[in-house]
C-alpha atoms as a PDB file:
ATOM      1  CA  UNK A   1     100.675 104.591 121.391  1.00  0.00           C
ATOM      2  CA  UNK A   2     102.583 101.376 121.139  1.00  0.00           C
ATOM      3  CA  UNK A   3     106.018 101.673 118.902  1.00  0.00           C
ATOM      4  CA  UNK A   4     105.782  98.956 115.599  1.00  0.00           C
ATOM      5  CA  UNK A   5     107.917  96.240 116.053  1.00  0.00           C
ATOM      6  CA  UNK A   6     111.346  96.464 113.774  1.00  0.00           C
ATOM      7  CA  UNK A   7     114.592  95.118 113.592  1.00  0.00           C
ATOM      8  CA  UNK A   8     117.683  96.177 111.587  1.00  0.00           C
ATOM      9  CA  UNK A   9     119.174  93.800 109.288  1.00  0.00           C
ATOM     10  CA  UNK A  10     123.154  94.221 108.551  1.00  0.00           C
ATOM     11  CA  UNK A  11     124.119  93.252 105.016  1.00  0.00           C
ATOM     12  CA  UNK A  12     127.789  92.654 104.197  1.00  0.00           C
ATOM     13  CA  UNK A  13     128.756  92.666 100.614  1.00  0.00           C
ATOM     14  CA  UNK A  14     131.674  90.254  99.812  1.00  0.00           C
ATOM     15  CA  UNK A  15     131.355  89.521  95.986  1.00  0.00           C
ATOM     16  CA  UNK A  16     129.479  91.532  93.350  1.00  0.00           C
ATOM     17  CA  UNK A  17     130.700  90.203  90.106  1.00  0.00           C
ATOM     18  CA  UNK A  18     128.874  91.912  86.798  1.00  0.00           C
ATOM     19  CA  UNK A  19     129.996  89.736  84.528  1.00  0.00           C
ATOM     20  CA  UNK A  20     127.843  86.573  86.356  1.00  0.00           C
ATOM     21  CA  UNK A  21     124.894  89.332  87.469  1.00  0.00           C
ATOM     22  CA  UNK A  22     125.990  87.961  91.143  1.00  0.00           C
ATOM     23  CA  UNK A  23     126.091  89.627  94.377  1.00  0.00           C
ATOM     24  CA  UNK A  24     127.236  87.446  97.408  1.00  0.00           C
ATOM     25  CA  UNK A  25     127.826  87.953 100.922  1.00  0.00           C
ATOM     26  CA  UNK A  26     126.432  87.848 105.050  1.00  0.00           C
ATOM     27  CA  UNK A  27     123.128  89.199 105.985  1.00  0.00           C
ATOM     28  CA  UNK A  28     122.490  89.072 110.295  1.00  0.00           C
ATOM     29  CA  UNK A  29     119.825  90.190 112.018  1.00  0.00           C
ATOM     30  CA  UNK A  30     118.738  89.654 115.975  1.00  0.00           C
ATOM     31  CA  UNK A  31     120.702  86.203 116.344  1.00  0.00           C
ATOM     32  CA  UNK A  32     120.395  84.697 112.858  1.00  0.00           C
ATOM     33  CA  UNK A  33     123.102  85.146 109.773  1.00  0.00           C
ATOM     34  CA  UNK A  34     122.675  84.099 106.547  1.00  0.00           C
ATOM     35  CA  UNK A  35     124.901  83.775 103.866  1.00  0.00           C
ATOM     36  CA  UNK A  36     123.230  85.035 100.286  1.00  0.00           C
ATOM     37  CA  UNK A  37     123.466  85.330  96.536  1.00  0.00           C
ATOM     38  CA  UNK A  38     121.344  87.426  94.776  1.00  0.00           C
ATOM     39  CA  UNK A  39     121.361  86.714  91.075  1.00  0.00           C
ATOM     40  CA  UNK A  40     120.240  89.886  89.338  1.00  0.00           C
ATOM     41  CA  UNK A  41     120.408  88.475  86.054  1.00  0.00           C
ATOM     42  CA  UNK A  42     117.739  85.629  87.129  1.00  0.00           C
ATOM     43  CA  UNK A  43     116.354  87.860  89.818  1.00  0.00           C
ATOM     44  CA  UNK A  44     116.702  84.705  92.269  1.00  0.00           C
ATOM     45  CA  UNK A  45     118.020  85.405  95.827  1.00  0.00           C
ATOM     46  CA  UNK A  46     119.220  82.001  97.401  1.00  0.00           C
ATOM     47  CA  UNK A  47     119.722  82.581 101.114  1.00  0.00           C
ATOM     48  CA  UNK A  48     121.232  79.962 103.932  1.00  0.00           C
ATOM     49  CA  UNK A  49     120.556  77.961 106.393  1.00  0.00           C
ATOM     50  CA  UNK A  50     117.131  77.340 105.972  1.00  0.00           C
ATOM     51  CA  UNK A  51     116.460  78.400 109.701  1.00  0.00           C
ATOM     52  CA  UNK A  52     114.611  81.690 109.577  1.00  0.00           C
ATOM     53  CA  UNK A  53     115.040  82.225 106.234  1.00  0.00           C
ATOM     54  CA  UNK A  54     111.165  82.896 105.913  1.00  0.00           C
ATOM     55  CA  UNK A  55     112.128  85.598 108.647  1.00  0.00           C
ATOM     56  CA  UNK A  56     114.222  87.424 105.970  1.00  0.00           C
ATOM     57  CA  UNK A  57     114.040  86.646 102.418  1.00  0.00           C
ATOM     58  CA  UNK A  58     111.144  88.951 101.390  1.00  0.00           C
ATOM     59  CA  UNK A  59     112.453  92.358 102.740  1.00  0.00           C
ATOM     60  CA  UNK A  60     116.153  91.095 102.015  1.00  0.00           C
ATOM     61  CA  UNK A  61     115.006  90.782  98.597  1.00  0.00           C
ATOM     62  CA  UNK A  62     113.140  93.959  98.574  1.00  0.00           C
ATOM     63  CA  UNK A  63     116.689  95.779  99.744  1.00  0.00           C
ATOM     64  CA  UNK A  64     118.335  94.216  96.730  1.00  0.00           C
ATOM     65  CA  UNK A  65     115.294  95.322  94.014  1.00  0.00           C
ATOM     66  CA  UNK A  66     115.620  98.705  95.634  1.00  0.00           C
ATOM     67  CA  UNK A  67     119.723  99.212  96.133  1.00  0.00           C
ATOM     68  CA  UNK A  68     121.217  96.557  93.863  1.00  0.00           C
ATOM     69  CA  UNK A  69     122.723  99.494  91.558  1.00  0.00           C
ATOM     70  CA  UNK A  70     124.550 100.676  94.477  1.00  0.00           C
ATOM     71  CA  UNK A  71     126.056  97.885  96.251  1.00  0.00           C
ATOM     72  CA  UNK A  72     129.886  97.277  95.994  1.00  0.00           C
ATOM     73  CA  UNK A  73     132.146  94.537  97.559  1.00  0.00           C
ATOM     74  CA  UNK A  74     133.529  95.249 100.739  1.00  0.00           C
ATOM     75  CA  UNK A  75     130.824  97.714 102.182  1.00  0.00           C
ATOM     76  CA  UNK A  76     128.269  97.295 104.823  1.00  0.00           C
ATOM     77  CA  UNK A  77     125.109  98.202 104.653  1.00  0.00           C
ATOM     78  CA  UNK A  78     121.865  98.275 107.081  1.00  0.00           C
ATOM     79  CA  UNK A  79     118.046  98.295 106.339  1.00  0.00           C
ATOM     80  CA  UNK A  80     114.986  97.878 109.229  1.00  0.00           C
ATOM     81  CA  UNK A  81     112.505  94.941 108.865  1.00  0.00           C
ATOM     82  CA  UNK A  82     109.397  95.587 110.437  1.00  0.00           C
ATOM     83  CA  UNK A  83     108.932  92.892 112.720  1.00  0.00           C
ATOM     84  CA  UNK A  84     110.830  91.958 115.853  1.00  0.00           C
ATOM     85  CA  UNK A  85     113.006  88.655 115.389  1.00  0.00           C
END
């Protein structure tokens, strides 16, 4: 049986500010990194450089919808994508 593809995305969280409903900070994964800001108020995630950010953006966002309650500044956190980069 032939393992599914995955790779694990590493988020750093370097802002979460409640009053603005803003979390910021570096999301890398294979040999890409992205810089993010995932307005929770709007529910819009903004990620750069535009290279790869198709690669991403969905499961990145999916991470927030799912842990955004539990996030603080300063931490690191990891989640698998299921696709190889």
């Amino acid at each position: 049986m032939k393992a599914k593809p995955e790779t694990t995305a590493h988020v750093s969280v370097k802002e979460y500010c409640f009053t603005k409903k803003e979390v910021k900070g570096v999301v890398e994964a294979s040999d890409f990194k992205w810089t993010f800001t995932w307005s929770f108020g709007k529910g819009v995630l903004f990620v750069t450089p535009p290279l790869g950010r198709a690669l991403i953006q969905d499961s990145l966002l999916r991470f927030f919808l799912k842990k955004d309650y539990e996030l603080e500044a300063g931490n690191e956190y990891k989640f698998i994508i299921s696709a190889k980069f």
